[in-house]
Every structure is written in structure tokens, then in C-alpha cells.
Protein backbone atom coordinates (compact mmCIF):
# COMPACT_ATOMS: atom_id res chain seq x y z
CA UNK A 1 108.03 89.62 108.10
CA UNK A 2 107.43 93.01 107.30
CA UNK A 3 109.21 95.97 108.59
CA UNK A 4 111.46 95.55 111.57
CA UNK A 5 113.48 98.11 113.14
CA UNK A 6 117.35 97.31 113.09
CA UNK A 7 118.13 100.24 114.36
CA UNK A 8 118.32 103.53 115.92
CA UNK A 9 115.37 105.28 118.17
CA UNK A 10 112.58 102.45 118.82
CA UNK A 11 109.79 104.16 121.19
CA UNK A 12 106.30 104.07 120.18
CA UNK A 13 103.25 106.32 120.12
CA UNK A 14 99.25 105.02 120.44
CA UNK A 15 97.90 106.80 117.30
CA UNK A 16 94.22 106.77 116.86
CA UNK A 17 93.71 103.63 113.78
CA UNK A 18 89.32 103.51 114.49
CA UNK A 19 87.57 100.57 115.07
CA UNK A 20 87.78 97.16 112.80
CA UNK A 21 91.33 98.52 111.83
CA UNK A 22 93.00 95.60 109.19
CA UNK A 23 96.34 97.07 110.60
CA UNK A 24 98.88 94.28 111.32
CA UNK A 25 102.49 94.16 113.36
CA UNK A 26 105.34 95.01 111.00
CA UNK A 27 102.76 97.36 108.38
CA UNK A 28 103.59 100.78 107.15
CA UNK A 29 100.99 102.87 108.37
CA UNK A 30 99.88 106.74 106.95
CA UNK A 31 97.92 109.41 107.48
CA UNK A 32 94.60 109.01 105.96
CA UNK A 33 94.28 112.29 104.59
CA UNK A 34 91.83 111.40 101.97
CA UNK A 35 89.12 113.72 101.25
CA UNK A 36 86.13 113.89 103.87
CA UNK A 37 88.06 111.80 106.32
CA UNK A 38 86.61 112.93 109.39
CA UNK A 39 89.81 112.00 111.86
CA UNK A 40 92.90 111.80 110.31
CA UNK A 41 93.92 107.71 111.43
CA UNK A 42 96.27 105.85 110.32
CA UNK A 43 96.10 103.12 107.58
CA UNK A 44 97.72 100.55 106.05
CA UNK A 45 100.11 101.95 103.39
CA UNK A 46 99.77 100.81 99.68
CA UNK A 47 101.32 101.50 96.63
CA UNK A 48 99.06 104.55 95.71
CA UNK A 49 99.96 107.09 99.06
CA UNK A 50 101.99 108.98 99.29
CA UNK A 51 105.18 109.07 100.88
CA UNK A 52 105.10 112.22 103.00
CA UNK A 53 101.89 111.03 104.98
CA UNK A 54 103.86 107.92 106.35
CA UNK A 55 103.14 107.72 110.61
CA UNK A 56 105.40 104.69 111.15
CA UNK A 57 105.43 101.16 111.75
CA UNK A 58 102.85 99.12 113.55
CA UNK A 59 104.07 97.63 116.54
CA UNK A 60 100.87 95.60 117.03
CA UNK A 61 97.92 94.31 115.67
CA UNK A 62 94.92 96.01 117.13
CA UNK A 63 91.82 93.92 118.22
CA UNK A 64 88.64 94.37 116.49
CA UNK A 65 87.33 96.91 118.84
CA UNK A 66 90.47 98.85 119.71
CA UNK A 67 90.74 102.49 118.63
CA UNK A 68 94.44 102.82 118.87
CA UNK A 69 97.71 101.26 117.51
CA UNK A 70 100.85 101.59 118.68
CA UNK A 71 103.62 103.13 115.92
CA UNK A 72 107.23 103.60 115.85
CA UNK A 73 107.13 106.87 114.20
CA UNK A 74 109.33 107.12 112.02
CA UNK A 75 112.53 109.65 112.45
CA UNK A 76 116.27 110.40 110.94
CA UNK A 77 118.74 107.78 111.41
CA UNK A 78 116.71 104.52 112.04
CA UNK A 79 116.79 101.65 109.89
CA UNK A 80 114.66 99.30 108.96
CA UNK A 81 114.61 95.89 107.64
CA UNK A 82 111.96 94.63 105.17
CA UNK A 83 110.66 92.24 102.98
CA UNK A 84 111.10 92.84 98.38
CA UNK A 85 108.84 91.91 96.27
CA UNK A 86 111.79 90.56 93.57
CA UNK A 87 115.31 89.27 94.12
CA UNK A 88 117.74 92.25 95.47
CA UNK A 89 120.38 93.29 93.14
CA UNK A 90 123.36 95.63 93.92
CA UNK A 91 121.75 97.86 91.11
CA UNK A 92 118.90 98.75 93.69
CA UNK A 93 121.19 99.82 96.45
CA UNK A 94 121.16 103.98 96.91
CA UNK A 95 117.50 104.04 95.02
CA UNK A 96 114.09 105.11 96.37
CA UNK A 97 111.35 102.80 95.64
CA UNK A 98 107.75 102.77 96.14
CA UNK A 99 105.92 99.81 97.78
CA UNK A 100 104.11 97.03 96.75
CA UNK A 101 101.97 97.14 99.61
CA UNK A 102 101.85 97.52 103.40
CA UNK A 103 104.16 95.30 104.54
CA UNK A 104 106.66 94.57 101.02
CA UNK A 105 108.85 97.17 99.11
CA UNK A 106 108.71 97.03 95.22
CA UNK A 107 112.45 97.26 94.84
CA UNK A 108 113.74 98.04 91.60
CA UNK A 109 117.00 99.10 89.78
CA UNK A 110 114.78 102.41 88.62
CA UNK A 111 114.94 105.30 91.26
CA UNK A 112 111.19 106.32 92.04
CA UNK A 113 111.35 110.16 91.24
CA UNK A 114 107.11 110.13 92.72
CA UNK A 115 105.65 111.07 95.57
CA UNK A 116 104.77 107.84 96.47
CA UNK A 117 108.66 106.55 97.23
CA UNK A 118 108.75 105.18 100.95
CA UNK A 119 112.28 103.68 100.86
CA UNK A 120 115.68 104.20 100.10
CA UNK A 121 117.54 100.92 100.09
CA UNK A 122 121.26 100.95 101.63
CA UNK A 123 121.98 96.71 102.29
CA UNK A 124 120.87 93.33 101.54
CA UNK A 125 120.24 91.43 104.31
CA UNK A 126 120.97 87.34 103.04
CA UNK A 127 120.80 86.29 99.42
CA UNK A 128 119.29 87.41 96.71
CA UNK A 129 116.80 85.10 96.94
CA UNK A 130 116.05 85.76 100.24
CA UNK A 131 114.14 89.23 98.94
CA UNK A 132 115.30 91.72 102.03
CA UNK A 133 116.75 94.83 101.98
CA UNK A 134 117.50 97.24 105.07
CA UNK A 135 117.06 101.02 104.36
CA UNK A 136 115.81 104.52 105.27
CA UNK A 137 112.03 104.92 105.30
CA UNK A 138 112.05 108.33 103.94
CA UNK A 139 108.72 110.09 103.74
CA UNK A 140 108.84 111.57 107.05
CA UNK A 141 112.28 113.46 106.51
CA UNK A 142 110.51 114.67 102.85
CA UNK A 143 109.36 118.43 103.13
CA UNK A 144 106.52 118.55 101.26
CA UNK A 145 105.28 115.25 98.70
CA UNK A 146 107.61 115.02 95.78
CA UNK A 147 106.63 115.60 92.45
């Protein structure tokens, strides 16, 4: 599934992603600020980036020779729906966590004190088992990258 906007503000932005992008519907998407990037596009979130770079969500999957995607960018109050990577426990509710990758949260009952926390959990959404959570993506409200 991904991320899916339950609520709050839901208009979306083309944001230049290059050709051959891997981005899919439903990914977290950042800044690619890496070093010698020539145009900052966006990329697929993973575990390793950081939290303050997040752009938004993907609202579709480019084709192989677009240069654009379209992204909810991500702003105060909206919240999102998405997929865990373990079974949700009411010990993980109020914590940041960081993600697993693009697309999946890795929620935990530790609170991710690193710059590379996307997500503050706030509800489960089904069973346990069912491995979803609804929270605040929170890089874009962070003032500078934690530490």
C-alpha cells in the first residue's frame, strides 16, 4: 500500500524526479541532496536520508521517459496512513521512527532520536497483524536535521 493520505490538505506539485525514475505511487520521496548532484530531484526515500529532505508522497508512477512526478508535499496537520514493517503495539504510539524503506515504516517501541526519523505514529489502523499505523510525516515541520 504505501503511504496514503487520510487526511488534511491533498494538492500536488510536478517536482522534477529525471528520467528512468524507480519512483512508485504511495513512495516517500526526498531531496537528493547528495554531493555533486547536479539538480536537486527527488528520490525514493530509504532508511539512510534524512528526515528534513523529505518532498512528499508520490502520487504517481512516472513512465520511463518522464521528467516529473507529481508529490503531495508534505505540510502541518495531514495524516497519513502506511504500511510497518512488524506488528503495531500501543508501545509505538507517540514515537518517531525511521523507515525501512520507501514505501514501509520501521516502527518500533524505541523513539528514533536521528536525523533520519520520518514518522511519528498517533493510531493503528486494523490489527496488529495487519502492520498499519496512521501518523505525522514529520521531516518537513523539522528546522534543521536532528542530531
Amino acid at each position: 500500500m504505501a503511504f496514503k493520505l487520510s487526511k488534511g490538505w491533498d494538492q500536488s506539485q510536478p517536482i522534477h524526479c529525471a528520467a528512468s525514475s524507480t519512483i512508485v505511487a504511495g513512495d516517500l520521496c526526498v531531496f537528493d541532496v547528495s554531493a555533486g548532484a547536479a539538480v536537486f530531484k527527488v528520490i525514493k526515500a530509504t532508511s539512510a536520508l534524512l528526515g528534513c529532505d523529505v518532498a512528499g508522497v508520490a502520487v504517481n508512477t512516472p513512465a520511463a521517459a518522464d521528467t516529473t512526478v507529481n508529490i503531495i508535499p508534505i505540510v502541518t496537520g495531514q495524516l497519513w496512513e502506511y504500511d510497518c514493517t512488524s506488528d503495531t503495539a500501543t508501545t509505538q504510539l507517540g514515537k518517531l521512527n525511521d523507515l525501512t524503506d520507501s514505501a514501509t515504516v520501521a516502527n518500533s517501541t524505541t523513539n528514533s532520536t536521528a536525523a533520519t526519523a520520518f514518522v511519528r505514529n498517533v493510531a493503528f489502523v486494523g490489527t496488529a497483524a495487519n502492520r498499519k499505523m496512521q501518523g505525522y510525516i514529520v521531516g518537513a515541520q523539522s528546522p534543521k536535521a536532528l542530531s
